[in-house]
Protein backbone atom coordinates (compact mmCIF):
# COMPACT_ATOMS: atom_id res chain seq x y z
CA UNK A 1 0.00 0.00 0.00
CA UNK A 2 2.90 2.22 0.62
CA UNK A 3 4.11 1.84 -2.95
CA UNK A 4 0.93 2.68 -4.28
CA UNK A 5 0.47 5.97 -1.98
CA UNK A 6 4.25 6.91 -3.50
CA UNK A 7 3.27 6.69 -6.70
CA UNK A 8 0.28 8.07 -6.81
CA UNK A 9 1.18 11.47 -8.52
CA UNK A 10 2.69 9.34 -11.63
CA UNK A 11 -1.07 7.15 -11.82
CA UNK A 12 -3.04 10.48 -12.36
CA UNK A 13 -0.38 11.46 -14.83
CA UNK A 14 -0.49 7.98 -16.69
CA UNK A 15 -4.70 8.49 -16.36
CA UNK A 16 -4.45 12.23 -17.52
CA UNK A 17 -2.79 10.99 -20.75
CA UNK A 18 -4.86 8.23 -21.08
CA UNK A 19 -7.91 10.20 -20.93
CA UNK A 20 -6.80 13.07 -23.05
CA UNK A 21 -5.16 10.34 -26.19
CA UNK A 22 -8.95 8.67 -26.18
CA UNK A 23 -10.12 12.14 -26.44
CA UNK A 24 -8.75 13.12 -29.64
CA UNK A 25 -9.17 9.41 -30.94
CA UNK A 26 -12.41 9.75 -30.54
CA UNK A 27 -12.75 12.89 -32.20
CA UNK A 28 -11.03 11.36 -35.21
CA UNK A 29 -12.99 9.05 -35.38
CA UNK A 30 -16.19 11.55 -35.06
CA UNK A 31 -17.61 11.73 -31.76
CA UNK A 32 -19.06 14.91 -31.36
CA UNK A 33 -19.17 15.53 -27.08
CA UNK A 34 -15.39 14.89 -26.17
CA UNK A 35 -15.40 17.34 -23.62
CA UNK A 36 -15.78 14.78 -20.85
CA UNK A 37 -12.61 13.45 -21.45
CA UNK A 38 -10.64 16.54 -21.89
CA UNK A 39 -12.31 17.68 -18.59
CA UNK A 40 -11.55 14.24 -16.87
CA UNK A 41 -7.55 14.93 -18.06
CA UNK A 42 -7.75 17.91 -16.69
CA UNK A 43 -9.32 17.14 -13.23
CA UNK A 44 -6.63 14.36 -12.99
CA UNK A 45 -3.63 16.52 -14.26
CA UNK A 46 -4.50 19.04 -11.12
CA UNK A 47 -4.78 15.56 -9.29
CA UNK A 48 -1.73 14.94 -10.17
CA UNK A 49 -0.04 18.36 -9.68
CA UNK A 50 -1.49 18.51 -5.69
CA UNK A 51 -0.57 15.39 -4.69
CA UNK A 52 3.34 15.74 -5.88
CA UNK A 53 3.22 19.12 -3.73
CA UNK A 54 3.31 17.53 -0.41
């Protein structure tokens, strides 16, 4: 559990990217409400950004 609390900054990173690369694939592929996932990479990047600033 202690290795999982230590990396936790680098999961909502790994998430973030996740979230924002099936974003623009599904916009290639011509979804039309993608927002959701930009706004979920978002909330996870700031996620990400708190919990490295201990």
């Amino acid at each position: 559990m202690a290795a999982f609390l230590a990396n936790l900054s680098a999961l909502f990173l790994a998430l973030a990217f996740g979230a924002a690369v099936f974003g623009v694939l599904a916009r290639l592929l011509g979804a039309r409400r993608v927002w959701p996932f930009f706004a979920s990479a978002l909330l996870l990047l700031l996620f990400a950004l708190l919990f490295r600033l201990e």
